[in-house]
Protein backbone atom coordinates (compact mmCIF):
# COMPACT_ATOMS: atom_id res chain seq x y z
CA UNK A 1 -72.58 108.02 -2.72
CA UNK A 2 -73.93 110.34 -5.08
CA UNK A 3 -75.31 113.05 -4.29
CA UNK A 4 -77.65 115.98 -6.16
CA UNK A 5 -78.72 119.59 -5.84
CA UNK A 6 -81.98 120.92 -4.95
CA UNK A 7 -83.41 123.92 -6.22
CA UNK A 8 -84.66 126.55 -3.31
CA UNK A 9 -81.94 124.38 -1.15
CA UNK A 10 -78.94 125.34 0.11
CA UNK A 11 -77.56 121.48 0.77
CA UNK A 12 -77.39 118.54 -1.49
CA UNK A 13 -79.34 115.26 -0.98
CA UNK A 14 -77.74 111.44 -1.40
CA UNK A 15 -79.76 109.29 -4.47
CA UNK A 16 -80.31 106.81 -1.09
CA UNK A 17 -82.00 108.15 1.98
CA UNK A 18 -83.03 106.37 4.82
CA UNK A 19 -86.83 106.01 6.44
CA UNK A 20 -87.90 105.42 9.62
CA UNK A 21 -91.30 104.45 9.80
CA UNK A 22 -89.80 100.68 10.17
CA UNK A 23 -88.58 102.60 13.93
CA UNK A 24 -92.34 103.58 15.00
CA UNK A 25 -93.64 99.89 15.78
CA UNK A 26 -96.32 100.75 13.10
CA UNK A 27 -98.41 97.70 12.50
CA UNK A 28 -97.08 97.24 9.47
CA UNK A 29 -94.12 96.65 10.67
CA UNK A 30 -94.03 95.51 14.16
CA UNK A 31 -91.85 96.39 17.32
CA UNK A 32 -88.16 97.47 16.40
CA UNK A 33 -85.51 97.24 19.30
CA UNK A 34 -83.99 100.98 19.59
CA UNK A 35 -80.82 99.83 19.81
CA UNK A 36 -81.00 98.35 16.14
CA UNK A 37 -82.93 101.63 15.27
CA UNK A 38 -79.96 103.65 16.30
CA UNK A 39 -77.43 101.17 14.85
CA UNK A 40 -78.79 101.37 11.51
CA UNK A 41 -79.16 105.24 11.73
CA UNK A 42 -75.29 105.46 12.23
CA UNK A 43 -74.26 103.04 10.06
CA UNK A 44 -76.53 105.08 7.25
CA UNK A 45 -74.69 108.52 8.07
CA UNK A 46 -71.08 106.03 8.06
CA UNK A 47 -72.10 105.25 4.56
CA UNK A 48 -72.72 108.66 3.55
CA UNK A 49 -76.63 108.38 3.24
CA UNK A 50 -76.72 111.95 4.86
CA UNK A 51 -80.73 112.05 3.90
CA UNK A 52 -83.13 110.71 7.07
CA UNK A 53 -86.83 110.33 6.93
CA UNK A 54 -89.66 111.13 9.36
CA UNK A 55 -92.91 112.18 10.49
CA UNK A 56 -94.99 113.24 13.19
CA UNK A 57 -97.69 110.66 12.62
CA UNK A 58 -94.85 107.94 13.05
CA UNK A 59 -95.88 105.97 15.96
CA UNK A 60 -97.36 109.24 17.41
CA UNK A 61 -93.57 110.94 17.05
CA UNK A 62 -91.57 107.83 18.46
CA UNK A 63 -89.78 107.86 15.05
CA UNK A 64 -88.88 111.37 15.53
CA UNK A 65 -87.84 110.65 18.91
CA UNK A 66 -85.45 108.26 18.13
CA UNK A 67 -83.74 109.81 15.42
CA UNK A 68 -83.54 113.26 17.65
CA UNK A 69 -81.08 110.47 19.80
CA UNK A 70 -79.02 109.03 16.60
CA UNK A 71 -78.21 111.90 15.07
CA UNK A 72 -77.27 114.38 18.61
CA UNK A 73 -73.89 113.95 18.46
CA UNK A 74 -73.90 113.78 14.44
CA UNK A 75 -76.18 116.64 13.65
CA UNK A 76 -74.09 118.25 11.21
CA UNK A 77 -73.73 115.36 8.96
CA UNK A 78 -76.96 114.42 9.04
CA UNK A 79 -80.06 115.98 7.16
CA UNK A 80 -83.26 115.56 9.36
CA UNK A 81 -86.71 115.47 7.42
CA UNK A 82 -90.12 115.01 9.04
CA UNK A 83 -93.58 115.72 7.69
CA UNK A 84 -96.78 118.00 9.10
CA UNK A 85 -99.84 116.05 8.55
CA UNK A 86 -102.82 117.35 6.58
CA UNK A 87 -105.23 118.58 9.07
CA UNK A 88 -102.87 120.85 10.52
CA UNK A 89 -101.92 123.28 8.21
CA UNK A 90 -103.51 126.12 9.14
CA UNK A 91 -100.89 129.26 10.00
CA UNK A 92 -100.96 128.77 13.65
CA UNK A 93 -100.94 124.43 13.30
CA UNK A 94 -98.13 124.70 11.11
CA UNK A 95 -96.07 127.13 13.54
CA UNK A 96 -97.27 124.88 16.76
CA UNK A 97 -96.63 121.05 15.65
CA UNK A 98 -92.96 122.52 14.00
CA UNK A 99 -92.19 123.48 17.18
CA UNK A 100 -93.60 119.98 18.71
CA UNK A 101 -91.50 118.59 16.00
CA UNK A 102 -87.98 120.27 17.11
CA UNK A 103 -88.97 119.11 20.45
CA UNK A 104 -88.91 115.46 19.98
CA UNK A 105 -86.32 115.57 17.30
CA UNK A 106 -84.11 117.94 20.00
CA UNK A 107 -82.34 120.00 17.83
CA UNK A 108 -82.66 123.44 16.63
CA UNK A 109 -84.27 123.10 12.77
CA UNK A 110 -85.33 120.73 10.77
CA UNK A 111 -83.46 121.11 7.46
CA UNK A 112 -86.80 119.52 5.27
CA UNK A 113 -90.00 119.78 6.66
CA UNK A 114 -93.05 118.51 4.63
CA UNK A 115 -96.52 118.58 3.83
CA UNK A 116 -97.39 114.59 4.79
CA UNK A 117 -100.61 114.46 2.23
CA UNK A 118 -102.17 117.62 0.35
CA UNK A 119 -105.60 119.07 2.16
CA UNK A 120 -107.66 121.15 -1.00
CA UNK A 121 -109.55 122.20 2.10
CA UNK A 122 -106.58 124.32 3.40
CA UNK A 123 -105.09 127.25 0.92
CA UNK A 124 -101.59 126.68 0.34
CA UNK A 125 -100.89 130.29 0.72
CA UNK A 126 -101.76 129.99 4.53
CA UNK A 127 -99.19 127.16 4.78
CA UNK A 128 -96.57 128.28 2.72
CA UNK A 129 -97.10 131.22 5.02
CA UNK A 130 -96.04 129.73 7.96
CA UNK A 131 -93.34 127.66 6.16
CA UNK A 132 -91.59 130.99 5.29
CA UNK A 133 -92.00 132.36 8.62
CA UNK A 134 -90.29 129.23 9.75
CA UNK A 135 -87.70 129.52 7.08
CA UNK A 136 -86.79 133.29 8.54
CA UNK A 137 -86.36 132.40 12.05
CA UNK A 138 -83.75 129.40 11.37
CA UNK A 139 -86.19 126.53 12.02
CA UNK A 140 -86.51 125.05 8.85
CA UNK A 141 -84.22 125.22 6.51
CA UNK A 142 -86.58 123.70 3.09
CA UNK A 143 -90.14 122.56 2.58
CA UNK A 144 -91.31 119.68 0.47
CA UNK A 145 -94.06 118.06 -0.22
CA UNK A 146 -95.41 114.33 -0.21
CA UNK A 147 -98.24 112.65 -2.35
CA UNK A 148 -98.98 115.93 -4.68
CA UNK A 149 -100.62 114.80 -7.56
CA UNK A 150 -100.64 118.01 -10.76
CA UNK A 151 -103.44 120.22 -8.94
CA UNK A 152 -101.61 120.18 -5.77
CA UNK A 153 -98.04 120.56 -7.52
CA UNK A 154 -100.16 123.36 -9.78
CA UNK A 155 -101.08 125.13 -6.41
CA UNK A 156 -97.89 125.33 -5.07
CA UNK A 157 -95.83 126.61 -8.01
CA UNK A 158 -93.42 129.31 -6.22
CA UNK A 159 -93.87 128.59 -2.84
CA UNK A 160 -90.61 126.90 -3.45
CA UNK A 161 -90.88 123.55 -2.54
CA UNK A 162 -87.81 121.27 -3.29
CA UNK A 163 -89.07 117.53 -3.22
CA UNK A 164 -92.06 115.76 -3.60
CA UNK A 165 -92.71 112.27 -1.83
CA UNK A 166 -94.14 109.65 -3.91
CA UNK A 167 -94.76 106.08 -4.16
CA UNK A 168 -92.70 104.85 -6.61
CA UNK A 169 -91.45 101.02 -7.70
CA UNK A 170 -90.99 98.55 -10.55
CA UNK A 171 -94.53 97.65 -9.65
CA UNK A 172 -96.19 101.10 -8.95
CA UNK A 173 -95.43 103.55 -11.82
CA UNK A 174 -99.10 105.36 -11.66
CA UNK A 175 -96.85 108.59 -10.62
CA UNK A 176 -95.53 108.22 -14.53
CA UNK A 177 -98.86 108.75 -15.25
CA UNK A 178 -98.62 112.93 -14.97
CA UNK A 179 -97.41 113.62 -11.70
CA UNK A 180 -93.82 112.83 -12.48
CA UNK A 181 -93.54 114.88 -15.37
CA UNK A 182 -95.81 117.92 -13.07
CA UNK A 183 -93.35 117.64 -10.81
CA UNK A 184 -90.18 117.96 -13.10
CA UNK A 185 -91.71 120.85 -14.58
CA UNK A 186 -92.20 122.78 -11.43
CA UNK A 187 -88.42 122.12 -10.44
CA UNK A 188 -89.12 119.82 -8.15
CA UNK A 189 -87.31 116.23 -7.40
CA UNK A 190 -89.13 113.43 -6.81
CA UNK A 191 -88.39 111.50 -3.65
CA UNK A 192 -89.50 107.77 -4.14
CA UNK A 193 -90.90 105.38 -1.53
CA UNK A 194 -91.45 102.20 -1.17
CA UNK A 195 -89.21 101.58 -3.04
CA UNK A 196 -88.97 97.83 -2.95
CA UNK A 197 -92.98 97.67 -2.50
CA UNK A 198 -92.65 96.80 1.00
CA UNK A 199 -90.51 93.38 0.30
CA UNK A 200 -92.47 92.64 -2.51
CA UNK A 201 -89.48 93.29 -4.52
CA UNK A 202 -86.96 91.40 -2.66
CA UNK A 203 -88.55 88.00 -3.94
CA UNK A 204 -89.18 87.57 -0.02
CA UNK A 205 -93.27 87.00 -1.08
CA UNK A 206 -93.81 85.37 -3.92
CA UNK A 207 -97.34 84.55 -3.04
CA UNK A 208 -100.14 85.85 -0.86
CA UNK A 209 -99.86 83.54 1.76
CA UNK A 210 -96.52 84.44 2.11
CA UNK A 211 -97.29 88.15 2.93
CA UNK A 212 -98.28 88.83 6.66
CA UNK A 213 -101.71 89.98 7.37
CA UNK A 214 -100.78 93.17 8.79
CA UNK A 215 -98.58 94.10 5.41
CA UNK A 216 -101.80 93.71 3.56
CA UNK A 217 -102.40 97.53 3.89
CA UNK A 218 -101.97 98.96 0.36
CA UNK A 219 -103.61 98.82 -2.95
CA UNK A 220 -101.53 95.66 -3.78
CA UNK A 221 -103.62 93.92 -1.60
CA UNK A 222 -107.56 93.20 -1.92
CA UNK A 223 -109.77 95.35 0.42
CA UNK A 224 -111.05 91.79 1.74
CA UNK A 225 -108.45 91.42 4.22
CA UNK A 226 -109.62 94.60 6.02
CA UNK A 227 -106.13 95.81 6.96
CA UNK A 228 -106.17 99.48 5.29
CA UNK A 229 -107.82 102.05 4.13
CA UNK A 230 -109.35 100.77 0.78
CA UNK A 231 -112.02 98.85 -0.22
CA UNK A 232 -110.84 97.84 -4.06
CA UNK A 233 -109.93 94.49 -5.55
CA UNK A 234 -106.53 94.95 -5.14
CA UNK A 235 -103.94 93.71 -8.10
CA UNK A 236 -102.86 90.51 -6.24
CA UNK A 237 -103.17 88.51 -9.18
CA UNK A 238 -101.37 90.95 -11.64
CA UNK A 239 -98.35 91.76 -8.85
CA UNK A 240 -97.63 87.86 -8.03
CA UNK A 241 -97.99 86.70 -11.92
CA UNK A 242 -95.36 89.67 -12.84
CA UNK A 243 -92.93 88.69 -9.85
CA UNK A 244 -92.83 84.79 -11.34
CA UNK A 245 -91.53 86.56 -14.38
CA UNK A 246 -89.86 89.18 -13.13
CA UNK A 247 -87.98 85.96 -11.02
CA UNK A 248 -87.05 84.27 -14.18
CA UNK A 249 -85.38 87.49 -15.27
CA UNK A 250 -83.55 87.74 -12.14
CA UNK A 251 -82.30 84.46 -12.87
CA UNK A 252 -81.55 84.78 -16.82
CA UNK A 253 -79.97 87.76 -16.15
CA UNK A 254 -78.01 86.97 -12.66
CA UNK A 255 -78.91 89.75 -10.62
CA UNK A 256 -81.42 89.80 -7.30
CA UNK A 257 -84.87 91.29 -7.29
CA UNK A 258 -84.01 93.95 -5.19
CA UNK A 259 -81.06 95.08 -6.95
CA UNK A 260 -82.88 95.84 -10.77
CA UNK A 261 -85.38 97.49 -8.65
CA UNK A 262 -83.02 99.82 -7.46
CA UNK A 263 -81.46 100.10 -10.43
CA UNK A 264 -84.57 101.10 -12.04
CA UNK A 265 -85.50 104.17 -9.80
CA UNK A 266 -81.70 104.83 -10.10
CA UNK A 267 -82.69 105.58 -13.69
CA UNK A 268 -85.83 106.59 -13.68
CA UNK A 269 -86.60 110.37 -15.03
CA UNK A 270 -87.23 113.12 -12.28
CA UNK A 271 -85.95 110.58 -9.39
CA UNK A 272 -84.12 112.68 -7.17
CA UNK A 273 -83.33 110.41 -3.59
CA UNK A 274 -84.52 106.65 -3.14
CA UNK A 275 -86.36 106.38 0.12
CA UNK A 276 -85.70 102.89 1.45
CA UNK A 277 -86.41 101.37 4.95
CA UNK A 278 -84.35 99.24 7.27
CA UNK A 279 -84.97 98.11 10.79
CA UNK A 280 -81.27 96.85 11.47
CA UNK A 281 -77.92 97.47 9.99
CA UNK A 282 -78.29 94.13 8.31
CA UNK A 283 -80.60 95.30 6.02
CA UNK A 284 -79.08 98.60 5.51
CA UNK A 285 -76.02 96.40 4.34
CA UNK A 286 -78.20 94.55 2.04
CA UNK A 287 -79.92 97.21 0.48
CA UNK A 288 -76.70 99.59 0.41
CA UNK A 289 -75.05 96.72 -1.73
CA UNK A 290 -78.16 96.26 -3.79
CA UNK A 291 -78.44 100.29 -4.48
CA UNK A 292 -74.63 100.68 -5.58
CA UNK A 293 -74.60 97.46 -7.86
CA UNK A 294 -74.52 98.57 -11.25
CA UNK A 295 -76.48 97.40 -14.35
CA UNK A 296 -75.93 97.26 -18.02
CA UNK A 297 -78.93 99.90 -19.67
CA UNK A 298 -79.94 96.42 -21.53
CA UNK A 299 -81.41 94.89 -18.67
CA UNK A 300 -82.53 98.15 -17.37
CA UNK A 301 -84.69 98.15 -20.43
CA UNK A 302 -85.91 95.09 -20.11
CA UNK A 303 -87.27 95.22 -16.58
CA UNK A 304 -89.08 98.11 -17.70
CA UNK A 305 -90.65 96.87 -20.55
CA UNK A 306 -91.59 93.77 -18.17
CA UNK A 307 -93.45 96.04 -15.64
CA UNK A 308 -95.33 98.08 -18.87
CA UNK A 309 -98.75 96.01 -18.57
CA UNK A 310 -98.82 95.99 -15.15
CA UNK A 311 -98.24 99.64 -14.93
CA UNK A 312 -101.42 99.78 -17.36
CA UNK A 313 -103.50 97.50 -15.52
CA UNK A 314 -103.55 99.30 -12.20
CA UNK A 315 -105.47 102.90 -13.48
CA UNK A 316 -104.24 106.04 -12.61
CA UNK A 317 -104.91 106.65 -8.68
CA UNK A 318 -101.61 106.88 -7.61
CA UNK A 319 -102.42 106.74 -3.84
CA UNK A 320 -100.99 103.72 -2.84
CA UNK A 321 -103.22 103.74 0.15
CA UNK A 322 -106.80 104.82 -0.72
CA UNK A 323 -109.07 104.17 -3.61
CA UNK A 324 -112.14 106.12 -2.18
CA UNK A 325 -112.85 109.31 -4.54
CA UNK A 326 -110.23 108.61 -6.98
CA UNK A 327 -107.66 108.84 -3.21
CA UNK A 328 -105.90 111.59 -1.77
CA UNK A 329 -103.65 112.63 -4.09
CA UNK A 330 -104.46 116.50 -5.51
């Protein structure tokens, strides 16, 4: 596994990292089985994917919960981030729901702790604040960031964060669009979810009757099916008409969908970790192989050529999630 260093960090983070939203029994995703939680968890650390994923909001800190229990006997080799969500970061929040954090997680400090979505409301200065407080009493060990778009990133510049979440596949480049480049700048490595666009990108769905309702959430998806947060069109037709010839590519060329996806946050400019998801270790297997498959810079091209009028058909709200004032990214 590779691995890089972060500026304003004292430990380096794998290219691969591991979520666990998939752990929460989110909607999205439906119930998960601890056991195979836990499994997976271990299996990540075997394979030197040192880099784990939470958040409070995570099935109300279930997620948190139950990687506090895969990682008690491992906690050295194992680098624990969770998230603060935005309507708590006020001094005292920040201070109270890190400590509600440790709690679940049961361990001593978190070594990343996050911003889950920018609040403009809320100076920065007041959470930074805390964040250094909890720096100087051994609690947390780094602070990132997750959905800053430039004004946020602009905000923050030498408060010191070290990574900034982002939404971020073959078919969702609007972070290209600024916020990439903002966040590059500011010394700051982008940390790329959803990776595989929620199984889009596996060749799993190759229409949208193959796509259960309660995946429907994001901005792929038309507002019609009333599953998230938005109320746009969607880009149904533009995402399934790409993955028919994104398929044929797979096929010319001989490698899986998920695998050139991969490969093209691999090499992507600014990427620092790939933030996938797996619910067992079956699909940490899978994705593991997919991740450390290597491709000739040809094809790399090619698949990113392929995804260049899609990229400019979607706008430039990056927010995956909301379309409402332009979303939440600042």
């Amino acid at each position: 596994m590779e691995y890089i260093k972060l500026q304003n960090a004292d430990f380096e983070i794998p290219k691969l990292s591991l979520g666990t939203w998939a752990f929460s029994g989110a909607k999205i995703w439906g119930a998960n089985e601890e056991k195979d939680s836990i499994d997976a968890i271990h299996a990540a650390l075997d394979a030197g994917i040192t880099l784990l994923d939470t958040a409070e909001k995570y099935g109300d800190g279930k997620s948190e919960e139950i990687l506090g229990k895969a990682v008690k006997d491992r906690r050295d080799k194992a680098i624990v981030a969770t998230k603060i969500y935005s309507d708590c970061l006020h001094y005292d929040d920040v201070i109270a729901h890190c400590e509600a954090s440790l709690k679940r997680l049961d361990t001593d400090y978190i070594d990343l702790y996050q911003i889950h979505w920018p609040n403009p409301e809320i100076p920065q200065e007041e959470t930074f604040r805390a964040f250094e407080k909890l720096k100087q009493d051994g609690k947390v060990r780094a602070v990132g960031v997750c959905n800053y778009a430039q004004n946020g990133l602009e905000e923050i510049k030498g408060y010191g964060a070290v990574t900034n979440q982002l939404p971020y596949s073959l078919i969702w480049r609007l972070v290209e669009k600024g916020i990439v480049q903002k966040s590059k700048e500011n010394g700051i490595a982008v940390w790329a979810y959803s990776p595989l666009a929620q199984g889009l990108l596996t060749g799993k769905f190759r229409s949208i009757d193959d796509v259960p309702m309660g995946r429907r959430e994001t901005r792929f998806y038309s507002g019609k099916w009333q599953q998230g947060r938005h109320n746009d069109v969607g880009f149904e037709k533009e995402i399934f008409a790409f993955l028919d010839v994104f398929a044929d590519l797979c096929t010319e060329t001989g490698y899986p969908m998920a695998t050139l996806a991969l490969a093209f946050l691999k090499n992507a400019d600014g990427v620092g970790s790939i933030l996938m998801g797996a619910r067992n270790v079956g699909q940490l297997e899978q994705n593991l192989n997919a991740f450390n498959t290597d491709v000739p810079d040809d094809v790399i091209r090619q698949i990113t050529d392929l995804s260049e009028g899609l990229k400019a058909a979607m706008g430039d709200n990056a927010d995956l999630w909301e379309n409402r004032n332009g979303g939440r990214m600042y």
